[in-house]
C-alpha atoms as a PDB file:
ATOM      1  CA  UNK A   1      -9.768  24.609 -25.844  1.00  0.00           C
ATOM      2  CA  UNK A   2      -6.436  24.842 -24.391  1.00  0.00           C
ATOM      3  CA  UNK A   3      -4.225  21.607 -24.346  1.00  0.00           C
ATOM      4  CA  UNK A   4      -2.974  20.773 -21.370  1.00  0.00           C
ATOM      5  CA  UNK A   5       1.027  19.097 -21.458  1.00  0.00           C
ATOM      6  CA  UNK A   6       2.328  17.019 -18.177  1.00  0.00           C
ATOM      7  CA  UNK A   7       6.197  15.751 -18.237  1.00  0.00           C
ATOM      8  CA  UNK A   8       8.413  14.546 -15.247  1.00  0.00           C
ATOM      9  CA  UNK A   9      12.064  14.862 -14.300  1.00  0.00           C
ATOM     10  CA  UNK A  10      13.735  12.010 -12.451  1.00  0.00           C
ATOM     11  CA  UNK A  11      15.852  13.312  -9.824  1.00  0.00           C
ATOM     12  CA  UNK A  12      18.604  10.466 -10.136  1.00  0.00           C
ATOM     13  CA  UNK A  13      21.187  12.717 -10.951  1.00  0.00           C
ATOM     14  CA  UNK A  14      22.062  16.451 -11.583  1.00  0.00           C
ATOM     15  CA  UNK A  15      20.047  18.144 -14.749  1.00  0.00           C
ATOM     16  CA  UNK A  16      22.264  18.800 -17.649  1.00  0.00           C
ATOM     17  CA  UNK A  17      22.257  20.801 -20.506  1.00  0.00           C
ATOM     18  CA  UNK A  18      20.687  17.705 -22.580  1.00  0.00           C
ATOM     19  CA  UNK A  19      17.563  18.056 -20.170  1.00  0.00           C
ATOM     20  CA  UNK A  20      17.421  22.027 -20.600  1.00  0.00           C
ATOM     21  CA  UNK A  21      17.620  22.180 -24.196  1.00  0.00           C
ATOM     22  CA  UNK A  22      15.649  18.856 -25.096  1.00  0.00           C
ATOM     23  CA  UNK A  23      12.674  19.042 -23.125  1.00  0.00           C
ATOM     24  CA  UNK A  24      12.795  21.838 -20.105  1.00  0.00           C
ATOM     25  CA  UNK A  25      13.105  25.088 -22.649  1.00  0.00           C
ATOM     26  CA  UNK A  26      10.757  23.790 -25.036  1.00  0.00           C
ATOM     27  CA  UNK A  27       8.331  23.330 -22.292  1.00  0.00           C
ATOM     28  CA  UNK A  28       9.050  26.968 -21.122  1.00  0.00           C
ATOM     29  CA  UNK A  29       7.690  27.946 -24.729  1.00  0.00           C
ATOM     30  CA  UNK A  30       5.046  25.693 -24.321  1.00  0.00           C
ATOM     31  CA  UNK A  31       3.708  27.979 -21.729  1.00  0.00           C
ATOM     32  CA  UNK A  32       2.499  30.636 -24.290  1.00  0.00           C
ATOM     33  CA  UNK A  33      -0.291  27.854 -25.759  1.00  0.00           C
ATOM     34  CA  UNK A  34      -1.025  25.019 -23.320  1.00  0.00           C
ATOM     35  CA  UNK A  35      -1.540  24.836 -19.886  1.00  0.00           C
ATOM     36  CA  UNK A  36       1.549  23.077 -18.473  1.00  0.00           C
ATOM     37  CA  UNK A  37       1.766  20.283 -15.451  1.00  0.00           C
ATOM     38  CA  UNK A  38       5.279  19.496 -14.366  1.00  0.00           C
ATOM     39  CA  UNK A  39       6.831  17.335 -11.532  1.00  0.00           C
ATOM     40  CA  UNK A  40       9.914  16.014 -10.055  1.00  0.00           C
ATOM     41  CA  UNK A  41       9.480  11.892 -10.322  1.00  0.00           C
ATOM     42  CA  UNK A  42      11.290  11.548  -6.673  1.00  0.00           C
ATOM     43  CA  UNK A  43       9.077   8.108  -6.118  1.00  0.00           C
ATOM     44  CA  UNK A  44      10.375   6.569  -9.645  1.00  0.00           C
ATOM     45  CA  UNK A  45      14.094   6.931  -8.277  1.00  0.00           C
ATOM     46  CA  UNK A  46      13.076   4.047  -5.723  1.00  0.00           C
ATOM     47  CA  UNK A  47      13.224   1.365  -8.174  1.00  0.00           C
ATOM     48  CA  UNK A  48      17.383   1.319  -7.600  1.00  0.00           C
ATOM     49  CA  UNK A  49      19.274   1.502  -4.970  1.00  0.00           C
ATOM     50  CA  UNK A  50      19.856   5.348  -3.579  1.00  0.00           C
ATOM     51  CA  UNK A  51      21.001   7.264  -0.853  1.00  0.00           C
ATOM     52  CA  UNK A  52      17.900   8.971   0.915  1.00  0.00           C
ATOM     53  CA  UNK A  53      19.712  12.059   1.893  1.00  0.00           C
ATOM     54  CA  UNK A  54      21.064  12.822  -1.920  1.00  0.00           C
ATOM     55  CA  UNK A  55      17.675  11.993  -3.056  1.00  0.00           C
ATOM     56  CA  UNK A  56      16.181  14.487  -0.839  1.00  0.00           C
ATOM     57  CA  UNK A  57      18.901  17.046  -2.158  1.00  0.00           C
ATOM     58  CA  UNK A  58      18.530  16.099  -5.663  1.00  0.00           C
ATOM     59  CA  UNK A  59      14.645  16.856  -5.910  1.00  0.00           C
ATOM     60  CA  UNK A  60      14.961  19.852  -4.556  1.00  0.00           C
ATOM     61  CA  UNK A  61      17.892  21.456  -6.343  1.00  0.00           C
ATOM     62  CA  UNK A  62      15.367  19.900  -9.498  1.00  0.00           C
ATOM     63  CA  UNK A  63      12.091  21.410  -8.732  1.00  0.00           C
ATOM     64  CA  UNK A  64      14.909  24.481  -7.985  1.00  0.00           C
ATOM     65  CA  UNK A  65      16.335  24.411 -11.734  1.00  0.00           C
ATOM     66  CA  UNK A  66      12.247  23.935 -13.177  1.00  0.00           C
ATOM     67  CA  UNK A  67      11.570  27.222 -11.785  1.00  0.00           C
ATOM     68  CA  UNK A  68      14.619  29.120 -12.468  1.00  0.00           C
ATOM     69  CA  UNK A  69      14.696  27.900 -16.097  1.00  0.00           C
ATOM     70  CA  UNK A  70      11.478  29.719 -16.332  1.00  0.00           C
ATOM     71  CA  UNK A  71       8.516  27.131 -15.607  1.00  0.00           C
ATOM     72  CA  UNK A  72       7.419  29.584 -13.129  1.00  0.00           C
ATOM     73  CA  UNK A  73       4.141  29.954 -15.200  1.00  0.00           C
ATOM     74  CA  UNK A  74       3.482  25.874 -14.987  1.00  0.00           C
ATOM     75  CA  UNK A  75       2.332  23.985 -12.106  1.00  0.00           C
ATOM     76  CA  UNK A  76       5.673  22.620 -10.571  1.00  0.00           C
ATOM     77  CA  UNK A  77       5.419  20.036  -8.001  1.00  0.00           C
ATOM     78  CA  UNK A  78       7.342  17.236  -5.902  1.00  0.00           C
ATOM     79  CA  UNK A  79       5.206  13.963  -6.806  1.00  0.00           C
ATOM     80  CA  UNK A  80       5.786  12.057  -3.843  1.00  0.00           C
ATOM     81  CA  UNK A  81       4.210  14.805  -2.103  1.00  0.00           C
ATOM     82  CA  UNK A  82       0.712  14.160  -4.309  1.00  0.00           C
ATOM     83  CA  UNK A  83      -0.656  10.739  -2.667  1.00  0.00           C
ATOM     84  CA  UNK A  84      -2.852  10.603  -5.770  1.00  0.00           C
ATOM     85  CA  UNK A  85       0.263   9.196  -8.006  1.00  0.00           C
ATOM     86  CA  UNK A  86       0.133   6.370  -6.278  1.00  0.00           C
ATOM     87  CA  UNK A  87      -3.451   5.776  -5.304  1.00  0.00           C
ATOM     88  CA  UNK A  88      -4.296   5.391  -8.985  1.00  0.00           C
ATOM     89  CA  UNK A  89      -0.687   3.913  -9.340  1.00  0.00           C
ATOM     90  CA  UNK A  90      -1.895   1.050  -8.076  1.00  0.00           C
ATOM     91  CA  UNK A  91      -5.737   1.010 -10.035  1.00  0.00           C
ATOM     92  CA  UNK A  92      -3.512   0.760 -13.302  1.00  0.00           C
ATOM     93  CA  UNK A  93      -1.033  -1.855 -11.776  1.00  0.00           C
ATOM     94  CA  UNK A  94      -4.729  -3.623 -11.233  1.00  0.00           C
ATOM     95  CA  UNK A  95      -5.134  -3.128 -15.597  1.00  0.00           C
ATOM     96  CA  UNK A  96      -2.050  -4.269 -16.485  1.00  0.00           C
ATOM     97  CA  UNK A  97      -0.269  -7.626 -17.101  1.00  0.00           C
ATOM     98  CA  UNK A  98       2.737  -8.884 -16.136  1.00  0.00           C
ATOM     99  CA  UNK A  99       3.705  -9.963 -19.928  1.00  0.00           C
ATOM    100  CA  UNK A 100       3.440  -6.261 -21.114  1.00  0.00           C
ATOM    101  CA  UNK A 101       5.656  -4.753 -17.688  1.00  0.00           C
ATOM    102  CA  UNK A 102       8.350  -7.252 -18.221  1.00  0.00           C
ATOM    103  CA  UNK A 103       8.143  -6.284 -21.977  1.00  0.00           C
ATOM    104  CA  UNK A 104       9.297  -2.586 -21.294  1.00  0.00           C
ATOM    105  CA  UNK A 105      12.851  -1.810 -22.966  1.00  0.00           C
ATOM    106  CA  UNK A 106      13.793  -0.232 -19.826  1.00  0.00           C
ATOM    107  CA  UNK A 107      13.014  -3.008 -17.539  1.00  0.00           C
ATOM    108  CA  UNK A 108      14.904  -5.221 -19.699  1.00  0.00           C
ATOM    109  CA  UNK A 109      18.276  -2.931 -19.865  1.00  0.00           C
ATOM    110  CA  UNK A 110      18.146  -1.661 -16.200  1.00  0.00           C
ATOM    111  CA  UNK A 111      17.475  -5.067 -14.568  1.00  0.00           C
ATOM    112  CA  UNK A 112      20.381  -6.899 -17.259  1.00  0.00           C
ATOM    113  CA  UNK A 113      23.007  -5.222 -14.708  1.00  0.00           C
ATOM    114  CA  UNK A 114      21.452  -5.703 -10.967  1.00  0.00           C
ATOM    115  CA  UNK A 115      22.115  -8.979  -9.238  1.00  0.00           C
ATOM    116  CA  UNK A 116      18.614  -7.681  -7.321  1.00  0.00           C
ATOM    117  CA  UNK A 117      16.094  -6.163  -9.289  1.00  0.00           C
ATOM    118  CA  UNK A 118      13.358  -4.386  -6.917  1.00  0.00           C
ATOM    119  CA  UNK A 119       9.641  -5.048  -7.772  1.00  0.00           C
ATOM    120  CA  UNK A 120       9.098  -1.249  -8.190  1.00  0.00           C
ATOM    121  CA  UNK A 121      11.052  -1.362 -11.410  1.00  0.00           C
ATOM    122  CA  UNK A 122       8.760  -3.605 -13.387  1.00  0.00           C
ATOM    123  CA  UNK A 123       6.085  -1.712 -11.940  1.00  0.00           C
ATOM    124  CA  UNK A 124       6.942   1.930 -12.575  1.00  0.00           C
ATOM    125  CA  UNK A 125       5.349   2.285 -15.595  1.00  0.00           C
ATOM    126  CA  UNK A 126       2.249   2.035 -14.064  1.00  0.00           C
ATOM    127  CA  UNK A 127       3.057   4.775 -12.064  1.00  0.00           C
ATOM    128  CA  UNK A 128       4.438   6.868 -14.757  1.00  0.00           C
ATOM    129  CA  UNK A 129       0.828   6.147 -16.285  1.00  0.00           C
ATOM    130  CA  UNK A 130      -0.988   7.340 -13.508  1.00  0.00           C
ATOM    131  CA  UNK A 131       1.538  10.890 -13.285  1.00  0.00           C
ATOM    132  CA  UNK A 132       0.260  11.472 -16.651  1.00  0.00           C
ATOM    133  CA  UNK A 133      -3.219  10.333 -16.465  1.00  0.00           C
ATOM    134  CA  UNK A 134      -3.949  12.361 -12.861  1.00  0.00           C
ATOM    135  CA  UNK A 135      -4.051  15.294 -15.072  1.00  0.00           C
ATOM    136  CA  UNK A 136      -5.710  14.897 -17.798  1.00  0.00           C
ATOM    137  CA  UNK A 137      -3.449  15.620 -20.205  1.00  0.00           C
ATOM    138  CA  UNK A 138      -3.390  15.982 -24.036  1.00  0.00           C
ATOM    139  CA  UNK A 139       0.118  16.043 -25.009  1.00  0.00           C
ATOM    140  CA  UNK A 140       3.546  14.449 -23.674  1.00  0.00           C
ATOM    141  CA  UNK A 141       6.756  15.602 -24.807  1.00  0.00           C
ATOM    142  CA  UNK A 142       9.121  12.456 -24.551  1.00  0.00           C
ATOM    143  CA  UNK A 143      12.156  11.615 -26.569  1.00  0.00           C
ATOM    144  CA  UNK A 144      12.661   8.358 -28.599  1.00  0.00           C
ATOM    145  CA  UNK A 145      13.461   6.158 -25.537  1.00  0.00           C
ATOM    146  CA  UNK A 146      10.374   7.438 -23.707  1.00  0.00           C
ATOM    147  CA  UNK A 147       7.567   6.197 -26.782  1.00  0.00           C
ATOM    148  CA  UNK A 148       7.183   2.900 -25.497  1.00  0.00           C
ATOM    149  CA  UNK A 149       5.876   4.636 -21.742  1.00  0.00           C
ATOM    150  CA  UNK A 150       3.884   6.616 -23.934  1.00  0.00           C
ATOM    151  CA  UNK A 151       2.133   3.589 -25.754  1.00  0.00           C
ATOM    152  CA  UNK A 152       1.832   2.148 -22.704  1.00  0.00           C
ATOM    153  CA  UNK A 153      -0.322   4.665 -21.053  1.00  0.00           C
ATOM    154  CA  UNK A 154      -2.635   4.777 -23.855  1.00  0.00           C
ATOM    155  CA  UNK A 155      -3.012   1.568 -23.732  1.00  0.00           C
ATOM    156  CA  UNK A 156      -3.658   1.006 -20.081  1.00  0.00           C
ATOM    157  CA  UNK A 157      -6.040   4.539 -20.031  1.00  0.00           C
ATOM    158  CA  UNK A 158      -7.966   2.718 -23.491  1.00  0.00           C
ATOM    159  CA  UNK A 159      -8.601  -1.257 -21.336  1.00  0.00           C
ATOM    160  CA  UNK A 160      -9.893   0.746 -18.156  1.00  0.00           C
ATOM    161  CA  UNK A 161     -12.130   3.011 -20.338  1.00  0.00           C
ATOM    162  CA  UNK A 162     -13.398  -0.378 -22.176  1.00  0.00           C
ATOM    163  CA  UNK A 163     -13.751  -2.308 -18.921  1.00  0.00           C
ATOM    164  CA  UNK A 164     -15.175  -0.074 -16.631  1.00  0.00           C
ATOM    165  CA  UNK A 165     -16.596   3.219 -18.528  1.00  0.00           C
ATOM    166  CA  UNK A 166     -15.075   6.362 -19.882  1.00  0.00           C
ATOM    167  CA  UNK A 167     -12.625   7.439 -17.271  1.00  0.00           C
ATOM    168  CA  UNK A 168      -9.617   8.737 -18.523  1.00  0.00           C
ATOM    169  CA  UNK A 169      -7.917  11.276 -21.444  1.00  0.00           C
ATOM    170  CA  UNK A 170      -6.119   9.365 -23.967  1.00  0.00           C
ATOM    171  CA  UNK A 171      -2.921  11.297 -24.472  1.00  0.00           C
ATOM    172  CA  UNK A 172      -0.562  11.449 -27.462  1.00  0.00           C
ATOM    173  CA  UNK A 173       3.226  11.910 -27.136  1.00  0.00           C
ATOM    174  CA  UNK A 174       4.763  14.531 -28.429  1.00  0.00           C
ATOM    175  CA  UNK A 175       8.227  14.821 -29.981  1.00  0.00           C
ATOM    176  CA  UNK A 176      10.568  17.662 -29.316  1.00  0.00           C
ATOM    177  CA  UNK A 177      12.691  18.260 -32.402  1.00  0.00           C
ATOM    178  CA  UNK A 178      16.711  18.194 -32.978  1.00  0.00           C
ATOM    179  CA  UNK A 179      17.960  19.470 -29.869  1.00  0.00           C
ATOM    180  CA  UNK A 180      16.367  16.795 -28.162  1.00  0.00           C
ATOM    181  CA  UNK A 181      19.546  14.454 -28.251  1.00  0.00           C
ATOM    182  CA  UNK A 182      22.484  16.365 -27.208  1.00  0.00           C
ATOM    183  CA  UNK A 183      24.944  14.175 -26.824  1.00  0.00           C
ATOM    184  CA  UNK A 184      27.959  13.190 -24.605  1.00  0.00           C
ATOM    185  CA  UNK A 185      31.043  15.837 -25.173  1.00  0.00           C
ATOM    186  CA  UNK A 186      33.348  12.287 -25.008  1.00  0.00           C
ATOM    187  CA  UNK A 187      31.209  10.051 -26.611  1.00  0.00           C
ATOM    188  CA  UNK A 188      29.531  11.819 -29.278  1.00  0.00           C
ATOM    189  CA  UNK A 189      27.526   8.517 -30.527  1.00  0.00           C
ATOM    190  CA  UNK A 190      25.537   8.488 -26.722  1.00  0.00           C
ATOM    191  CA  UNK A 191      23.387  10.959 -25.278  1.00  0.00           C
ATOM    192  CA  UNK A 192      24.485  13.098 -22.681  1.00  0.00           C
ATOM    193  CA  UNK A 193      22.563  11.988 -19.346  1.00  0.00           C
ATOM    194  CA  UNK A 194      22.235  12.632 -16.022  1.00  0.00           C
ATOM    195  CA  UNK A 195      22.761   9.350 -14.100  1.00  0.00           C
ATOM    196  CA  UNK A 196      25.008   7.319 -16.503  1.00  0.00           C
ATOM    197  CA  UNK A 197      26.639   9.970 -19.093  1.00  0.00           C
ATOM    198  CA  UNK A 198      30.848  10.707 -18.517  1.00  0.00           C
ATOM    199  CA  UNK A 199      31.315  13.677 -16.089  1.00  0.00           C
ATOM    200  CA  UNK A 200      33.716  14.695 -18.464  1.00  0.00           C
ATOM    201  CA  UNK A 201      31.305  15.018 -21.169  1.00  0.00           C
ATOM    202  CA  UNK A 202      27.998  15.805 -19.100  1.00  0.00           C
ATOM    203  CA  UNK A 203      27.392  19.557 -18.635  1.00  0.00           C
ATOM    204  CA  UNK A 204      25.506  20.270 -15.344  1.00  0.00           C
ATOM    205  CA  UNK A 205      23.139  23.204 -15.276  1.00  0.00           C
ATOM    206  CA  UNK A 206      24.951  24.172 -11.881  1.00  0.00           C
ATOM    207  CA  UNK A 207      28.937  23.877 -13.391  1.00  0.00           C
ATOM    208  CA  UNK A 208      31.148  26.850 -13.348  1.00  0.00           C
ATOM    209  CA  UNK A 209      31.523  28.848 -16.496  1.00  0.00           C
ATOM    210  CA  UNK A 210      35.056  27.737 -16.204  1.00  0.00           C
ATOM    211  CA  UNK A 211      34.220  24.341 -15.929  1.00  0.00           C
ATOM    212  CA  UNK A 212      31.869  24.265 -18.787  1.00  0.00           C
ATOM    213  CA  UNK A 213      34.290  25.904 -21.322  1.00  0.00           C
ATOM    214  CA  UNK A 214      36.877  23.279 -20.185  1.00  0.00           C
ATOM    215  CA  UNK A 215      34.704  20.250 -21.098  1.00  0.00           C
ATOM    216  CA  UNK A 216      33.318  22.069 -24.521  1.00  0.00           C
ATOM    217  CA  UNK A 217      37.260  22.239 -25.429  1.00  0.00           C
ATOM    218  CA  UNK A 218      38.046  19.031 -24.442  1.00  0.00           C
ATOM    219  CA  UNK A 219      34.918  17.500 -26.774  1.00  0.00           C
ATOM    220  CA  UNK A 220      36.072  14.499 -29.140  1.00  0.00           C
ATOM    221  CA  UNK A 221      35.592  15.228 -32.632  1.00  0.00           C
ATOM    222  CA  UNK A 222      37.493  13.645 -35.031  1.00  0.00           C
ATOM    223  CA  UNK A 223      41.059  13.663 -37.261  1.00  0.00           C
ATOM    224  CA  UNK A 224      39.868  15.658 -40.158  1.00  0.00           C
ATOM    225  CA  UNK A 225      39.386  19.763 -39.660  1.00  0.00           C
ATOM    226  CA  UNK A 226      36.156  20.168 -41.629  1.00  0.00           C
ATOM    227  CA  UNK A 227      33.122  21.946 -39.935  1.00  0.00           C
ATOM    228  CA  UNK A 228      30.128  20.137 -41.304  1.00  0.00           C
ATOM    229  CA  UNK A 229      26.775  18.832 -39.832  1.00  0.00           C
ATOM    230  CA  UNK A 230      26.718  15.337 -40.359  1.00  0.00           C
ATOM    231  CA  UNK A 231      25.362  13.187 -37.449  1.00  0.00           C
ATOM    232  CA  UNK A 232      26.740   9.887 -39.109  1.00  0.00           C
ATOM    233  CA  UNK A 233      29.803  10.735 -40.172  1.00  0.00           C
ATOM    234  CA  UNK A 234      31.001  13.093 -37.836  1.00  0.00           C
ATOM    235  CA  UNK A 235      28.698  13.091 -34.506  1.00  0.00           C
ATOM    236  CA  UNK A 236      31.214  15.060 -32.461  1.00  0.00           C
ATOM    237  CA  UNK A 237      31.311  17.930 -34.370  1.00  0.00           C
ATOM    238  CA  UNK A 238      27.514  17.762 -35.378  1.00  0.00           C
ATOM    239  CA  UNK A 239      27.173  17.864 -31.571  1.00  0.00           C
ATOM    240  CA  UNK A 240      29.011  20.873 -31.166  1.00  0.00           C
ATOM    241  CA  UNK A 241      27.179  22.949 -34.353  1.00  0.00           C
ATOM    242  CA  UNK A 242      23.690  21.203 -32.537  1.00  0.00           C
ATOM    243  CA  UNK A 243      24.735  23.128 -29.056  1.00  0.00           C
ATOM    244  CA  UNK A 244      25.743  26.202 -30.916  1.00  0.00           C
ATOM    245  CA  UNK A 245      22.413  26.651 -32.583  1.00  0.00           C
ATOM    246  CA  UNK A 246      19.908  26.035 -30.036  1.00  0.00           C
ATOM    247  CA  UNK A 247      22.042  27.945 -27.683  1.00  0.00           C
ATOM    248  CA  UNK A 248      22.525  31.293 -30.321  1.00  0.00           C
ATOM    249  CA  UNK A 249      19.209  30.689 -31.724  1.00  0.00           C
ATOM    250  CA  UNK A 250      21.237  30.478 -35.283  1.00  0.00           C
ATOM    251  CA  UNK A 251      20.370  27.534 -38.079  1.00  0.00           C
ATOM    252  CA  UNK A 252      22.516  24.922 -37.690  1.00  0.00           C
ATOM    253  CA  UNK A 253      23.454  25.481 -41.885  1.00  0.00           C
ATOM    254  CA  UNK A 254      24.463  28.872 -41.160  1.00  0.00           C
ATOM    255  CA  UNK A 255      27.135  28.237 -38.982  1.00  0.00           C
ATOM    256  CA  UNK A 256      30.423  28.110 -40.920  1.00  0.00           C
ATOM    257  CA  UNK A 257      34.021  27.524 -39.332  1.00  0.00           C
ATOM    258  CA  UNK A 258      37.299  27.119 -40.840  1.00  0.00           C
ATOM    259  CA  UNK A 259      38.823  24.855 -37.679  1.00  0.00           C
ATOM    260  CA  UNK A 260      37.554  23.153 -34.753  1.00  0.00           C
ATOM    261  CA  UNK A 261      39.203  25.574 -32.360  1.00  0.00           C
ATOM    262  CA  UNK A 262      36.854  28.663 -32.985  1.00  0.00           C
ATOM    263  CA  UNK A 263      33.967  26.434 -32.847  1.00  0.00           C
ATOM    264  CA  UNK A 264      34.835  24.752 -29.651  1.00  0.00           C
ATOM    265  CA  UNK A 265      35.181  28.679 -28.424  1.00  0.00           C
ATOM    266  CA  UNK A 266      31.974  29.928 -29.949  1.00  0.00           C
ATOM    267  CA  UNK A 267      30.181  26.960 -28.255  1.00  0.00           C
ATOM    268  CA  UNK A 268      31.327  27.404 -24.955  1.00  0.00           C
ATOM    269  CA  UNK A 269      30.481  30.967 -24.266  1.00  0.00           C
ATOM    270  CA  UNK A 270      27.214  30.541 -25.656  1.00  0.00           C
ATOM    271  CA  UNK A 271      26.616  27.710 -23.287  1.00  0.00           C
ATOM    272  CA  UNK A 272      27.847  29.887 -20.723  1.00  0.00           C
ATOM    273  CA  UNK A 273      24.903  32.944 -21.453  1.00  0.00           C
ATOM    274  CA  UNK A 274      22.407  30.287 -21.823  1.00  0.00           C
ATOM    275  CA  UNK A 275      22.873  29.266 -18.065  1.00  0.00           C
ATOM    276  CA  UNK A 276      24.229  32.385 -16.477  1.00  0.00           C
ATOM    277  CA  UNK A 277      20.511  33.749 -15.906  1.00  0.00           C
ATOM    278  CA  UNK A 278      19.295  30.293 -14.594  1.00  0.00           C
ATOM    279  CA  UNK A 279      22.282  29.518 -12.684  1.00  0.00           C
ATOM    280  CA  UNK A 280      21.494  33.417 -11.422  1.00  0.00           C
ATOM    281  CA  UNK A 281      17.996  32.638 -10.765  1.00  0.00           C
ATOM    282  CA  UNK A 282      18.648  29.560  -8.700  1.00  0.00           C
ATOM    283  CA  UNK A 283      21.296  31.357  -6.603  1.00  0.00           C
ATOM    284  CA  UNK A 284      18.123  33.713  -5.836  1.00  0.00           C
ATOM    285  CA  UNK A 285      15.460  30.577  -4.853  1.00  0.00           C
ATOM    286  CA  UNK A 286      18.177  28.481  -3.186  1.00  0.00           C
ATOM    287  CA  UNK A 287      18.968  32.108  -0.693  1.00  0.00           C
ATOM    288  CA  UNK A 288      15.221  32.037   0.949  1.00  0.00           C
ATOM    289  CA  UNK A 289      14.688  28.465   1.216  1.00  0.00           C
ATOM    290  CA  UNK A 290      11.359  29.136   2.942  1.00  0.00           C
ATOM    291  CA  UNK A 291       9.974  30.689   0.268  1.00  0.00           C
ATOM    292  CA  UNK A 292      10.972  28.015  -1.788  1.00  0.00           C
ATOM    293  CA  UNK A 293       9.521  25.646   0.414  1.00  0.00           C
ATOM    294  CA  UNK A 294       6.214  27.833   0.278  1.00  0.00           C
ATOM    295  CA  UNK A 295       6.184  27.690  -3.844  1.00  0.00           C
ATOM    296  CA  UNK A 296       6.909  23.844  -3.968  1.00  0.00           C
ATOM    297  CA  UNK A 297       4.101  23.331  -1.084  1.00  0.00           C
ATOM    298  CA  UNK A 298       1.682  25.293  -2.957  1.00  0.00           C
ATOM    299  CA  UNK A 299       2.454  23.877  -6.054  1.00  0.00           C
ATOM    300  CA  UNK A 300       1.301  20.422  -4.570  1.00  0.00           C
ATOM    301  CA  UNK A 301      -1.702  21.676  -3.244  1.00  0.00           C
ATOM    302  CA  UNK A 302      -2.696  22.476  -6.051  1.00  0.00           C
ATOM    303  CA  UNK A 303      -1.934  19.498  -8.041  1.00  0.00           C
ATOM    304  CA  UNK A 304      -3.842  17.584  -5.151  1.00  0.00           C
ATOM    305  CA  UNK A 305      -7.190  19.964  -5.878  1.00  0.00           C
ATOM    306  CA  UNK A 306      -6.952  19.463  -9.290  1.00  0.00           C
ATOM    307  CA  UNK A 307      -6.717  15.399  -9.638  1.00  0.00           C
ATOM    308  CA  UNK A 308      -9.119  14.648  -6.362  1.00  0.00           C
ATOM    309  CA  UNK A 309     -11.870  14.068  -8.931  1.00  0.00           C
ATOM    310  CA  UNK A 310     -10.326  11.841 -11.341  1.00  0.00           C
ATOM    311  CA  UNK A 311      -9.306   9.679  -8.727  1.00  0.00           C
ATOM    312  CA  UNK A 312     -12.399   9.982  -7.613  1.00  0.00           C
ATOM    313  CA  UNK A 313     -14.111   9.021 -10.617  1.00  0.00           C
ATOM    314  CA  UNK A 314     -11.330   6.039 -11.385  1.00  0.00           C
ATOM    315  CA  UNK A 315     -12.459   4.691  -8.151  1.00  0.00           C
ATOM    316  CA  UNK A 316     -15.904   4.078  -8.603  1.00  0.00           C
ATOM    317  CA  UNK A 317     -15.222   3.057 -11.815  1.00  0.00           C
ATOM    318  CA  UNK A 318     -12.996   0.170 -10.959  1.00  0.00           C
ATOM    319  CA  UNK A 319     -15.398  -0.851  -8.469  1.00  0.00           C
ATOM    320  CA  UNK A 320     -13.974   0.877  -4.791  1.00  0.00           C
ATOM    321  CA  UNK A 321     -16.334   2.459  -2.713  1.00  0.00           C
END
């Protein structure tokens, strides 16, 4: 039988090359062998404080990039716009405890900094439970600092099974390999991210070819001049070999470079051709914005067909009429 994969994009910032090569492109291959669920997350970007309007903008110009990158053979949806998310949202808030929510690493890190921590961020990984359990799914691709979500779900999906009869698919996680952690061009030791990377060393799937070549040349990477991959000992340049091989579709080993200049150069234009058709492609959606509108819509629709019966079943389960 043919798997079926579900992941989600937060929309609390602009996608970056980190998101295309470490999960969005190897979902795009995905499409050959599984059957492949994908949404924006525009109700987990409530658990900080946000602007409405730039939320708005930002799940849209996401669900934009999903299908320009090439998803256009998944089901793509806005999850806000799927009441089901957080219907059963709140059935596995009802199977949780509090001791394993205020456990999550996230939690702890995100609510260290805010003098007011809303009640939706201890509680989101219930609903990041439910996105993934609506569907079904087999398989979810998440990097390191998404395992513990992962566990989580299993977890939650195995108690409601025991305690109320076999309900839900237990999924596993998945883990994308090396390109998964591309890493900040000016801080080479932290990942490059959307919401709380450097603008200086964040590349943006929507920058300027001129803009991108300027940050690849500006990249830290250290005082020697030796090209070598070596994520310990030299992170900056490992970085730059990392981006040059999933970009070219070369081995990282057989890249060889006398200087850090030529590298810098080779990166950058390959950067370049791996957005110019999606950059292209988004110029296309963005120009008929009804259309776009019409895919998104329909998208939703469908996710709504396919998960009325698993909430349906959840609900007698747990008790509701």
């Amino acid at each position: 039988m043919t798997k079926r994969v579900f992941s989600a994009f937060k929309p609390t910032g602009h996608l970056t090359l980190g998101n295309l090569l470490g999960a969005i492109l190897p979902a795009v291959r995905l499409q050959d062998e599984a059957d492949c669920v994908y949404a924006v997350a525009d109700l987990h970007a409530l658990t900080i404080k946000h602007d409405p309007e730039r939320l708005r903008a930002r799940t849209r110009e996401a669900a934009t990039l999903l299908l320009a990158s090439g998803l256009d053979r998944s089901l793509v949806y806005i999850q806000s716009q799927v009441p089901a998310h957080t219907e059963l949202a709140y059935l596995l808030e009802s199977t949780a405890y509090f001791g394993e929510m205020r456990r999550m690493i996230q939690f702890k890190e995100k609510s260290a900094n805010q003098e007011e921590v809303r009640l939706s961020l201890l509680t989101y990984p219930a609903l990041m439970a439910a996105d993934i359990l609506l569907h079904r799914v087999d398989l979810v691709p998440v990097g390191e600092d998404q395992r513990q979500h992962v566990e989580l779900t299993r977890d939650l999906a195995l108690r409601f099974n025991r305690l109320y009869g076999e309900t839900f698919t237990v999924p596993e996680a998945a883990h994308p390999p090396i390109a998964a952690r591309v890493m900040d061009l000016t801080a080479p030791t932290s990942k490059m991210g959307k919401s709380d990377g450097s603008a200086a060393g964040t590349i943006y799937l929507l920058d300027p070819a001129a803009d991108i070549r300027r940050k690849v040349m500006r990249a830290v990477t250290d005082s020697e001049d030796e090209v070598r991959y070596d994520p310990q000992e030299k992170p900056g340049v490992s970085n730059l070999l990392t981006l040059l091989a999933v970009c070219s579709g070369q081995p990282v080993e057989s890249l060889a470079y006398e200087g850090y200049g030529a590298l810098k150069r080779d990166t950058a234009e390959a950067v370049v051709e791996t957005l110019r058709p999606i950059q292209e492609r988004h110029t296309e959606l963005s120009a008929d914005p009804a259309e776009l509108s019409r895919l998104l819509a329909d998208g939703a629709a469908q996710a709504v067909e396919r998960t009325a019966g698993l909430v349906a079943a959840a609900r007698v389960a747990i008790g509701l009429p």
